[in-house]
PDB file of N, CA and C in Angstrom:
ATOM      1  N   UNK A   1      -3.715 -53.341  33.484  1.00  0.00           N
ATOM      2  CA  UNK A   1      -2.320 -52.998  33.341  1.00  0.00           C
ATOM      3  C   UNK A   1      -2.078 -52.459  31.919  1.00  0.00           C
ATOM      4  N   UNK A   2      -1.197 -50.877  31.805  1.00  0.00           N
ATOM      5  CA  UNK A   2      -1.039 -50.665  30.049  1.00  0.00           C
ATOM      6  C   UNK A   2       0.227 -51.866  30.199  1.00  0.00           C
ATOM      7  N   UNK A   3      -0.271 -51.746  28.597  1.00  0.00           N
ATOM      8  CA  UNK A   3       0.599 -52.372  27.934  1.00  0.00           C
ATOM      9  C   UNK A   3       1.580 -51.590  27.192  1.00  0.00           C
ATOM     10  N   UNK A   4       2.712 -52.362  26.670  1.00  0.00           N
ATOM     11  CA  UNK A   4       3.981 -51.834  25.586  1.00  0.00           C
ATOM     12  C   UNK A   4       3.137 -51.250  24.368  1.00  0.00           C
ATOM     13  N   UNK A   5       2.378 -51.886  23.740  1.00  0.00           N
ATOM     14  CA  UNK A   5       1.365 -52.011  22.401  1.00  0.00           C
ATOM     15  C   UNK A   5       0.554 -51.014  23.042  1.00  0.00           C
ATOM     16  N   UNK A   6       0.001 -50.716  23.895  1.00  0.00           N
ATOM     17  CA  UNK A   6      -0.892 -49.470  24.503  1.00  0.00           C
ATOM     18  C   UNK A   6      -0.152 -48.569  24.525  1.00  0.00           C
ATOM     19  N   UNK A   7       1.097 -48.095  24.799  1.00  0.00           N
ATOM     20  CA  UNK A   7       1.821 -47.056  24.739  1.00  0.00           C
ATOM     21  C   UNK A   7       2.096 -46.350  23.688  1.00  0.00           C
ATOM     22  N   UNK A   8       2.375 -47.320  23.043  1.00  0.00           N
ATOM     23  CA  UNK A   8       3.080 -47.302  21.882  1.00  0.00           C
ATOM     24  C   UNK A   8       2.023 -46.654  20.673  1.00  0.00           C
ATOM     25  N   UNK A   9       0.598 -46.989  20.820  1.00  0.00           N
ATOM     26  CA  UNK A   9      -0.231 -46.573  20.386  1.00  0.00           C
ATOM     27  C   UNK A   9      -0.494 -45.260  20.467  1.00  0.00           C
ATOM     28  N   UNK A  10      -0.205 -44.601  22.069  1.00  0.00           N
ATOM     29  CA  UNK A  10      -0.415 -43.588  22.599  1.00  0.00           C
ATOM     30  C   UNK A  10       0.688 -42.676  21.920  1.00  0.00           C
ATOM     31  N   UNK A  11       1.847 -43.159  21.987  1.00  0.00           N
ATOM     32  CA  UNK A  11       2.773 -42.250  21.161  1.00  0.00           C
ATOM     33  C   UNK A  11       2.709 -41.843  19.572  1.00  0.00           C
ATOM     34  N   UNK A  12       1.952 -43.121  19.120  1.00  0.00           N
ATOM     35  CA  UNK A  12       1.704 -42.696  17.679  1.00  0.00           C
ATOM     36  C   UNK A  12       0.763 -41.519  17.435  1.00  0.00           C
ATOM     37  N   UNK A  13      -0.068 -41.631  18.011  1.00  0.00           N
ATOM     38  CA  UNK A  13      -1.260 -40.794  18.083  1.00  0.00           C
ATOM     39  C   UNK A  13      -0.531 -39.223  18.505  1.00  0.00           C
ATOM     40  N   UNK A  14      -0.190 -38.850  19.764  1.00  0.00           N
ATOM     41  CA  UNK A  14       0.339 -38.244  20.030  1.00  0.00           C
ATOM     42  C   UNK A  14       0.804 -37.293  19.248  1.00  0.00           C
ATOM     43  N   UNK A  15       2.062 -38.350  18.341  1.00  0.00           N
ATOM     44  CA  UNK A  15       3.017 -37.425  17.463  1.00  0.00           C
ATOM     45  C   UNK A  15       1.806 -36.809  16.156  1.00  0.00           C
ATOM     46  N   UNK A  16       0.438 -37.893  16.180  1.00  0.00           N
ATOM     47  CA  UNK A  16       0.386 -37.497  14.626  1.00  0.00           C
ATOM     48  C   UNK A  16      -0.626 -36.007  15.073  1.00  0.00           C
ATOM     49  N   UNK A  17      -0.920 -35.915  16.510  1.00  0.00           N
ATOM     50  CA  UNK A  17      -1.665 -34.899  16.860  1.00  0.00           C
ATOM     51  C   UNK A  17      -0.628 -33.135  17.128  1.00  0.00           C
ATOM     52  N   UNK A  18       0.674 -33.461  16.909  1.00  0.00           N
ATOM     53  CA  UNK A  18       1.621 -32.948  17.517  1.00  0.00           C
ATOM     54  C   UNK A  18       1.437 -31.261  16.735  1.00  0.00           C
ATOM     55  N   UNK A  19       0.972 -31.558  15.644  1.00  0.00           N
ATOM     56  CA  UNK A  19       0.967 -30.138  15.004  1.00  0.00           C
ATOM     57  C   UNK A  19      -0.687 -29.731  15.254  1.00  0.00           C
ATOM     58  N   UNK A  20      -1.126 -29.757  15.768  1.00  0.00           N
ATOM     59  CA  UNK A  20      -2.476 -29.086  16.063  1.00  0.00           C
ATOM     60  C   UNK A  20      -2.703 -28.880  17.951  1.00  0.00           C
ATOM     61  N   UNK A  21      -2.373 -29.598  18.359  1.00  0.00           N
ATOM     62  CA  UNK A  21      -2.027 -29.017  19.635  1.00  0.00           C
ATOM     63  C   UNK A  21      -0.662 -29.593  20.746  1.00  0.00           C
ATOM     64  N   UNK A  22      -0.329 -28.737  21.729  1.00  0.00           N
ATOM     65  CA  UNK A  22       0.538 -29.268  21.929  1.00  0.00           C
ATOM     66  C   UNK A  22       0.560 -30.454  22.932  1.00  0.00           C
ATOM     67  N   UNK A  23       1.725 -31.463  22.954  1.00  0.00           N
ATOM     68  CA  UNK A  23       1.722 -32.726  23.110  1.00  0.00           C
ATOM     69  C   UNK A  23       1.341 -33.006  24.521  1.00  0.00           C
ATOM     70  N   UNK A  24       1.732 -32.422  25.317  1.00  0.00           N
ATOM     71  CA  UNK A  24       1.697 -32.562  26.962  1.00  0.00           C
ATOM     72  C   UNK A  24       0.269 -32.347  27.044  1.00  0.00           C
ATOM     73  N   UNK A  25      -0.556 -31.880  26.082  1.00  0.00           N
ATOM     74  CA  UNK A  25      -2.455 -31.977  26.340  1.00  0.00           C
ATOM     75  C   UNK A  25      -3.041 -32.852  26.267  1.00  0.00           C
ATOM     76  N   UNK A  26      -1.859 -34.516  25.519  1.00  0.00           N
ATOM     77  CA  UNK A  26      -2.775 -35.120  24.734  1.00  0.00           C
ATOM     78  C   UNK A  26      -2.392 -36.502  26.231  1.00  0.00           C
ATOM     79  N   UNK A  27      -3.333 -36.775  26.726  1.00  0.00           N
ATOM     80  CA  UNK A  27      -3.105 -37.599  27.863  1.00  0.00           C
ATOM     81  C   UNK A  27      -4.000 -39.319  27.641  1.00  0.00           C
ATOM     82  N   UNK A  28      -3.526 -40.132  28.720  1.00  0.00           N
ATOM     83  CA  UNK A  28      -4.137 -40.983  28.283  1.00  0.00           C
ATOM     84  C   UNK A  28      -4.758 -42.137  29.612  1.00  0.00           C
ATOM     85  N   UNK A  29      -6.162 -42.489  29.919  1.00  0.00           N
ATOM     86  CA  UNK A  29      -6.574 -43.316  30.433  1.00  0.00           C
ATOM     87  C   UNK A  29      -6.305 -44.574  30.347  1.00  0.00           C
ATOM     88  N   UNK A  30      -6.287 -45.306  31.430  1.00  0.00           N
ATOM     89  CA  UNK A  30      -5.976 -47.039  30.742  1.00  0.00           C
ATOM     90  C   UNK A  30      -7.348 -47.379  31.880  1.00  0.00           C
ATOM     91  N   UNK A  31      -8.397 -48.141  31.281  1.00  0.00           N
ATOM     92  CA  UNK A  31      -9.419 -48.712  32.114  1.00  0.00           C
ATOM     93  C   UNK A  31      -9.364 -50.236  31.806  1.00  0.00           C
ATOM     94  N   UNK A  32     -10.154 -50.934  32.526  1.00  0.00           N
ATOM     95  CA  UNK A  32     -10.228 -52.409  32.190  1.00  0.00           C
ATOM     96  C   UNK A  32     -10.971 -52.714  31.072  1.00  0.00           C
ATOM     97  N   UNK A  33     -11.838 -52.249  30.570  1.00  0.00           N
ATOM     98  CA  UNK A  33     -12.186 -52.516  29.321  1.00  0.00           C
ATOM     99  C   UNK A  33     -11.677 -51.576  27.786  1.00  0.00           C
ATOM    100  N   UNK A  34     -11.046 -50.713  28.234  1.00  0.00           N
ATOM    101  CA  UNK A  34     -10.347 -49.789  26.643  1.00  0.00           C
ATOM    102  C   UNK A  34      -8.784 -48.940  27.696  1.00  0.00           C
ATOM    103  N   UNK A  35      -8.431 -48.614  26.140  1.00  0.00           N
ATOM    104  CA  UNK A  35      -7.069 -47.740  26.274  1.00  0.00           C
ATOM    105  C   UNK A  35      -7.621 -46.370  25.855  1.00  0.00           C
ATOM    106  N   UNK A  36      -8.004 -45.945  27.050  1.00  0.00           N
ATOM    107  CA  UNK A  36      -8.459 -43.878  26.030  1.00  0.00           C
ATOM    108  C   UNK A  36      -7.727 -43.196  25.912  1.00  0.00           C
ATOM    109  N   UNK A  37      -7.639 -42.045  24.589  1.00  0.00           N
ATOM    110  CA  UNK A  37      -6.436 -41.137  24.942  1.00  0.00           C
ATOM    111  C   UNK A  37      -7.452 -39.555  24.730  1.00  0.00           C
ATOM    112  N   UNK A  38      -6.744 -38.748  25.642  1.00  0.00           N
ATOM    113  CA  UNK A  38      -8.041 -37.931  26.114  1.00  0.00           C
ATOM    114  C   UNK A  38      -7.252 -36.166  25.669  1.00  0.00           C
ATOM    115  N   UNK A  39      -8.260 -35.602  25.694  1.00  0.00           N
ATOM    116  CA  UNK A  39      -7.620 -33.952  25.106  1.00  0.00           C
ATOM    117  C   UNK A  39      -7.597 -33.364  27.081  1.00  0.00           C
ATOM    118  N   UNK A  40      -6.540 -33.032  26.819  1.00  0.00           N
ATOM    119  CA  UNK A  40      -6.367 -32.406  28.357  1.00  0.00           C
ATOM    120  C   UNK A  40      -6.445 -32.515  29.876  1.00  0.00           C
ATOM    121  N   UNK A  41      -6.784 -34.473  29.515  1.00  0.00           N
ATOM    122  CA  UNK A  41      -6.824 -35.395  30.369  1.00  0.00           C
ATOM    123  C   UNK A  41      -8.433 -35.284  31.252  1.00  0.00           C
ATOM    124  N   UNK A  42      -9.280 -34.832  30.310  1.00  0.00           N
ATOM    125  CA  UNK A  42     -10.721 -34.881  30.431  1.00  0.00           C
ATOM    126  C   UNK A  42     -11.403 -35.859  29.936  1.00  0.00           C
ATOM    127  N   UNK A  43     -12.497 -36.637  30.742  1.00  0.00           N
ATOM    128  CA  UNK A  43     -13.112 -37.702  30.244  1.00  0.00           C
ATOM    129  C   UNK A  43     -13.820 -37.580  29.221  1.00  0.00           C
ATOM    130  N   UNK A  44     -13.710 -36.325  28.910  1.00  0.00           N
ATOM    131  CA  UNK A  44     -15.541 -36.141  28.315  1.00  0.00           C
ATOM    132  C   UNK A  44     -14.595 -34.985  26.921  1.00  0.00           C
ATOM    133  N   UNK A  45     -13.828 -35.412  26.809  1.00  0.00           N
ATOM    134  CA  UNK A  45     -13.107 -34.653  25.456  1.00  0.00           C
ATOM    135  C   UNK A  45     -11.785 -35.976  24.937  1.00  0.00           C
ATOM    136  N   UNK A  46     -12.496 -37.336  24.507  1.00  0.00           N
ATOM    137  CA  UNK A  46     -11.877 -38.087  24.399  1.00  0.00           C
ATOM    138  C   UNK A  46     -11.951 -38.460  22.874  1.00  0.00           C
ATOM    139  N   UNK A  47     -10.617 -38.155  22.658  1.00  0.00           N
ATOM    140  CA  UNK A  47     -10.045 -38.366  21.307  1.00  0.00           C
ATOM    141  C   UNK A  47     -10.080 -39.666  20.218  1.00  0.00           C
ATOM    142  N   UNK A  48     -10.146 -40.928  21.270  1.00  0.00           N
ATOM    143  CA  UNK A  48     -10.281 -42.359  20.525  1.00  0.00           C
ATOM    144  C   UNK A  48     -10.284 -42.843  22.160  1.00  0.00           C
ATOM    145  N   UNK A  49     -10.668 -44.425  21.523  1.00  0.00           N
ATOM    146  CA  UNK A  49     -10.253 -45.643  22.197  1.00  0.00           C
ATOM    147  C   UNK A  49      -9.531 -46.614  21.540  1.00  0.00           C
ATOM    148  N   UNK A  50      -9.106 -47.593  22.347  1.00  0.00           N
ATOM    149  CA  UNK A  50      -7.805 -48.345  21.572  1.00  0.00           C
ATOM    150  C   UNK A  50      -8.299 -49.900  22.098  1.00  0.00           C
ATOM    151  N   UNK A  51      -8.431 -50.477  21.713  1.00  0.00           N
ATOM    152  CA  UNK A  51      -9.073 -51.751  22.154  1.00  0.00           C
ATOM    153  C   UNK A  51      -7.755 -52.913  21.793  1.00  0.00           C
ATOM    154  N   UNK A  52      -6.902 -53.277  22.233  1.00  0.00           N
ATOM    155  CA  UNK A  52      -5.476 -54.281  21.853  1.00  0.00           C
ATOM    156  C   UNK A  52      -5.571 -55.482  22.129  1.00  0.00           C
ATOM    157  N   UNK A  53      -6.969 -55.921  23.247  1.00  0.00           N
ATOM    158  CA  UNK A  53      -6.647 -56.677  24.114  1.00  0.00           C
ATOM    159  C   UNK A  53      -7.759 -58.286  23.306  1.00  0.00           C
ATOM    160  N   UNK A  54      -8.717 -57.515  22.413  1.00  0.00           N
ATOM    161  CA  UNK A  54      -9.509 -59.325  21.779  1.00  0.00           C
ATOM    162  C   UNK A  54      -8.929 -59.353  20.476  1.00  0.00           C
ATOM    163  N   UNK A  55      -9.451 -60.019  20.074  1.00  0.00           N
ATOM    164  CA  UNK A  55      -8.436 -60.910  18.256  1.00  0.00           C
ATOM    165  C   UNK A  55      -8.475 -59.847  17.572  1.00  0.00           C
ATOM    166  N   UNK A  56      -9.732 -59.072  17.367  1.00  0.00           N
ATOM    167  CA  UNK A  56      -9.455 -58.022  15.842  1.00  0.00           C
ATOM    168  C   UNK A  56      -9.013 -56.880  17.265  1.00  0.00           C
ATOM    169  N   UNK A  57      -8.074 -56.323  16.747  1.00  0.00           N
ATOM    170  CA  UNK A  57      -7.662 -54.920  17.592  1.00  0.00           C
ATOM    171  C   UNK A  57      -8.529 -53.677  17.308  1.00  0.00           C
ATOM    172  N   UNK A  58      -8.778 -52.478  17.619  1.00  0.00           N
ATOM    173  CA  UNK A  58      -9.704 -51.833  17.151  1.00  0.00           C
ATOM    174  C   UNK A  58      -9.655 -50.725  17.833  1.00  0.00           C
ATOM    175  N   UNK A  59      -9.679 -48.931  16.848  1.00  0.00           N
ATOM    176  CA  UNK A  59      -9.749 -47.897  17.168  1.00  0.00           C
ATOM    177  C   UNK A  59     -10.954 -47.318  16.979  1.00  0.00           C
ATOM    178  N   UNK A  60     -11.233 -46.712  17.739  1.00  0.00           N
ATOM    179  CA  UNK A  60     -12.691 -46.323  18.458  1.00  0.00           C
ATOM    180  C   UNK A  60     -12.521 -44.916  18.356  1.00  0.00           C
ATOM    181  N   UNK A  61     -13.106 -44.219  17.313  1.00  0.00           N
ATOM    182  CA  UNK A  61     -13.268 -42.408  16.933  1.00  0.00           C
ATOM    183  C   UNK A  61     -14.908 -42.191  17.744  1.00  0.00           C
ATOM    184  N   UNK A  62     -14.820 -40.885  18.380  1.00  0.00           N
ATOM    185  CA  UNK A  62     -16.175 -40.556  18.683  1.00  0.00           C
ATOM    186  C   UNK A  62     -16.577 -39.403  17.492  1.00  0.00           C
ATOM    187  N   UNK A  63     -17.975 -40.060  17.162  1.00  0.00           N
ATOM    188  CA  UNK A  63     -18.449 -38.599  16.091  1.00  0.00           C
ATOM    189  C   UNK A  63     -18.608 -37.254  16.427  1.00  0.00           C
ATOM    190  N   UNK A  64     -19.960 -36.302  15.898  1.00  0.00           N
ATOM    191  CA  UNK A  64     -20.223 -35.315  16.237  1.00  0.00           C
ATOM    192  C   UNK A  64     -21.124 -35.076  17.528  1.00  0.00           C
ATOM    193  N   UNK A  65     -21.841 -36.403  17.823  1.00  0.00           N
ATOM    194  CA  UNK A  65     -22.864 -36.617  19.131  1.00  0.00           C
ATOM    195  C   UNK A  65     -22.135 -37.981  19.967  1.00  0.00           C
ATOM    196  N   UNK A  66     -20.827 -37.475  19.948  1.00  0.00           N
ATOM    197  CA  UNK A  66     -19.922 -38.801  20.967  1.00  0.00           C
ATOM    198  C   UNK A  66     -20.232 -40.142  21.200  1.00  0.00           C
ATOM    199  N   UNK A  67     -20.939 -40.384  20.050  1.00  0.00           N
ATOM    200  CA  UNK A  67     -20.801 -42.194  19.642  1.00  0.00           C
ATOM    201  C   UNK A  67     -19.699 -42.557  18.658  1.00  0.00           C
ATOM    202  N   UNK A  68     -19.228 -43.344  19.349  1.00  0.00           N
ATOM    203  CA  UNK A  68     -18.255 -44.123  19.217  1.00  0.00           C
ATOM    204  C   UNK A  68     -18.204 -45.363  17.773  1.00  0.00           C
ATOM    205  N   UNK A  69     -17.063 -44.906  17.237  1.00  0.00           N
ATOM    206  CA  UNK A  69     -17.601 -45.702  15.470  1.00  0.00           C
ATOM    207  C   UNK A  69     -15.936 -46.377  15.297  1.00  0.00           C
ATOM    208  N   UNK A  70     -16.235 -47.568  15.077  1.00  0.00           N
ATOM    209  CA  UNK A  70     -15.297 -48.715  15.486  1.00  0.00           C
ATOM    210  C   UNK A  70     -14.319 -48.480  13.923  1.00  0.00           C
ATOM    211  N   UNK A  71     -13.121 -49.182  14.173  1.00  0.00           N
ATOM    212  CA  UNK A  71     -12.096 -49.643  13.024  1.00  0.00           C
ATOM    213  C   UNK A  71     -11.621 -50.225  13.924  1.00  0.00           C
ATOM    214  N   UNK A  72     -11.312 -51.699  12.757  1.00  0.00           N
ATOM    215  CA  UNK A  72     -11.059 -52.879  12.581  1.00  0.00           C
ATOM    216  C   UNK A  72      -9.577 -53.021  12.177  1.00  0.00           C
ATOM    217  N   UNK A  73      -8.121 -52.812  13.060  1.00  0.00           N
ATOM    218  CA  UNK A  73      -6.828 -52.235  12.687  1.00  0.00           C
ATOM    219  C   UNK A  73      -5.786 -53.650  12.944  1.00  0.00           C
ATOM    220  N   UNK A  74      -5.307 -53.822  11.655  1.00  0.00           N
ATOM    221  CA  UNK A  74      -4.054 -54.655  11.673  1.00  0.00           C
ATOM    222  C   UNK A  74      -3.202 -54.832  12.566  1.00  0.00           C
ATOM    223  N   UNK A  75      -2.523 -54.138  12.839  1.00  0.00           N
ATOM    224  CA  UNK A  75      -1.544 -53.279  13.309  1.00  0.00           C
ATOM    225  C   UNK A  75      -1.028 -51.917  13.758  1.00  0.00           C
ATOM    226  N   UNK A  76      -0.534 -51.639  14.282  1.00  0.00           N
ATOM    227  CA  UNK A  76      -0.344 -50.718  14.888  1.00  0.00           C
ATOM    228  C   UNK A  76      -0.190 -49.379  14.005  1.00  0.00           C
ATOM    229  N   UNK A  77       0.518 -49.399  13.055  1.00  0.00           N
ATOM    230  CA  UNK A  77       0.717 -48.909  11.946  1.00  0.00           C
ATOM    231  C   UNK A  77      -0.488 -48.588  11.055  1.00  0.00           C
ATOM    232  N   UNK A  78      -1.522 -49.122  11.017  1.00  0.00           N
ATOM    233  CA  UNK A  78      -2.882 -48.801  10.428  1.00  0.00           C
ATOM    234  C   UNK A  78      -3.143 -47.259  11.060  1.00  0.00           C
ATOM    235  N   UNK A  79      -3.050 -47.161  12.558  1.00  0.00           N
ATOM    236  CA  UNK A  79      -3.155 -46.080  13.381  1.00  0.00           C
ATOM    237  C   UNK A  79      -3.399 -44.645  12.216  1.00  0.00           C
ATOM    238  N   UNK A  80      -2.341 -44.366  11.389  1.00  0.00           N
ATOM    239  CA  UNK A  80      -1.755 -43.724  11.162  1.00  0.00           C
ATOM    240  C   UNK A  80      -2.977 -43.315   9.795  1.00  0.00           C
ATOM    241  N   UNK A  81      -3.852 -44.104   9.109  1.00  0.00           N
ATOM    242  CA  UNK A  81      -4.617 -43.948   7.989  1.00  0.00           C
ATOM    243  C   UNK A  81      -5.922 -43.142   8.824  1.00  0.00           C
ATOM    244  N   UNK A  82      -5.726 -43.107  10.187  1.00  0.00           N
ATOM    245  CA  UNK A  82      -6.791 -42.574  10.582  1.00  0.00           C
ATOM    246  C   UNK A  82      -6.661 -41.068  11.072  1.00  0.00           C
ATOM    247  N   UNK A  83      -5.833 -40.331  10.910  1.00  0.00           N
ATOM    248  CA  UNK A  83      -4.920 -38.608  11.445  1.00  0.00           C
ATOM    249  C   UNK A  83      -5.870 -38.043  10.980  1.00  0.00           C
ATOM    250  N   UNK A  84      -6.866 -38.495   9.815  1.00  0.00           N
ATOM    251  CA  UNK A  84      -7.973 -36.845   9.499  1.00  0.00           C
ATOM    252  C   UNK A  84      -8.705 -36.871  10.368  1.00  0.00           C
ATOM    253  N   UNK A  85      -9.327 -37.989  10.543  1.00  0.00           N
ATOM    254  CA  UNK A  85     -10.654 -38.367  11.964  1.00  0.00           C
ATOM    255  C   UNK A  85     -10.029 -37.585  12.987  1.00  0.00           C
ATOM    256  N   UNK A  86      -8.725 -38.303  13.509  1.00  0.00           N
ATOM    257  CA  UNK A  86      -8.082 -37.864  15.515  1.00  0.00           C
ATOM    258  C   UNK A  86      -7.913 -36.514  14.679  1.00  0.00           C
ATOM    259  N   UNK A  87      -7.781 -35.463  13.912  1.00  0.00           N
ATOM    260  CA  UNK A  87      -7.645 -33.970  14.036  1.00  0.00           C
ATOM    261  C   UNK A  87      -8.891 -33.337  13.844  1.00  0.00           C
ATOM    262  N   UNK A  88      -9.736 -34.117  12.897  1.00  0.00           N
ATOM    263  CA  UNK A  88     -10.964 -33.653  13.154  1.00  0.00           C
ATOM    264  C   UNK A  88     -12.062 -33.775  14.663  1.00  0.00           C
ATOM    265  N   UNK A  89     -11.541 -34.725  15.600  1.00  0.00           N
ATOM    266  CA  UNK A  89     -12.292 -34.559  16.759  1.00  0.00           C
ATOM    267  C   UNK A  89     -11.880 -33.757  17.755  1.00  0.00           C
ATOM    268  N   UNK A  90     -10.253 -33.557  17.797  1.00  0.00           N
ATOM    269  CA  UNK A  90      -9.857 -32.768  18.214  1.00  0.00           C
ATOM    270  C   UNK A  90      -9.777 -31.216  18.324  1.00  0.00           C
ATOM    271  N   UNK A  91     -10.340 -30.793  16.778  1.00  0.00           N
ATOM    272  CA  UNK A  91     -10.920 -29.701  16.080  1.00  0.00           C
ATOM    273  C   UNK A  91     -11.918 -28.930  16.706  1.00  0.00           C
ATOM    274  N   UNK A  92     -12.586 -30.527  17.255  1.00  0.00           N
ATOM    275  CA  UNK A  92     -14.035 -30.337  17.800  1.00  0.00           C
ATOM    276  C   UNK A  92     -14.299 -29.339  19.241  1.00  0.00           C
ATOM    277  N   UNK A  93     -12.844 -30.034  20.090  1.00  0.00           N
ATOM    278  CA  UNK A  93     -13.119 -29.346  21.375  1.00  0.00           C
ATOM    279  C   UNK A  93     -12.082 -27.995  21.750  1.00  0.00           C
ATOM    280  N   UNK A  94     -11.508 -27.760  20.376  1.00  0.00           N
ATOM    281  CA  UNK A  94     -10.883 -26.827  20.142  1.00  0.00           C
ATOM    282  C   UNK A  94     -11.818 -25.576  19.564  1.00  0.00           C
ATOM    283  N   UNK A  95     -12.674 -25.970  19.569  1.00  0.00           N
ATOM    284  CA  UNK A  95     -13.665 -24.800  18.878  1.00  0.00           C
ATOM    285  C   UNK A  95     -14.335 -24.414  20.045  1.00  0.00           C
ATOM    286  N   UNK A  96     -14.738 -24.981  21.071  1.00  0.00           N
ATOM    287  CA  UNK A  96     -15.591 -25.166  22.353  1.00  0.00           C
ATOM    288  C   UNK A  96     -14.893 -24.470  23.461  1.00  0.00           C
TER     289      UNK A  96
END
């Protein structure tokens, strides 16, 4: 089930992606083990994961060979120290 805190995540992200492409591209999976938010609602052009649900919360960037490299996030609001990473992966499948 998303959550309020999963959404809410999704919207942050969203807005901070808002000037590099437009918003209605930026879509989002909810599975039983992560919250994904995906470029164009493709599995395989996925922007982060959002993990809300064990004690440390945690955003999940994929690199240049789509492994997945963890942060360890306070709050929701941490989200936001991470906008060079989510535009730089996004960069990625914008070049492709």
């Amino acid at each position: 089930m998303t959550t309020e805190a999963e959404i809410e995540s999704f919207n942050i992200i969203r807005g901070m992606l808002a000037d590099t492409v437009p918003i209605e591209d930026i879509k989002y999976k909810d599975t039983e083990s992560y919250f994904g938010i995906l470029y164009k609602n493709n599995s395989w052009k996925q922007i982060c994961r959002i993990n809300l649900d064990t004690r440390k919360k945690q955003l999940l960037i994929p690199d240049e060979n789509k492994k997945f490299i963890r942060f360890y996030i306070e709050s929701l609001n941490d989200l936001y120290k991470y906008k060079d990473k989510l535009i730089e992966v996004l960069n990625r499948y914008l070049v492709r």
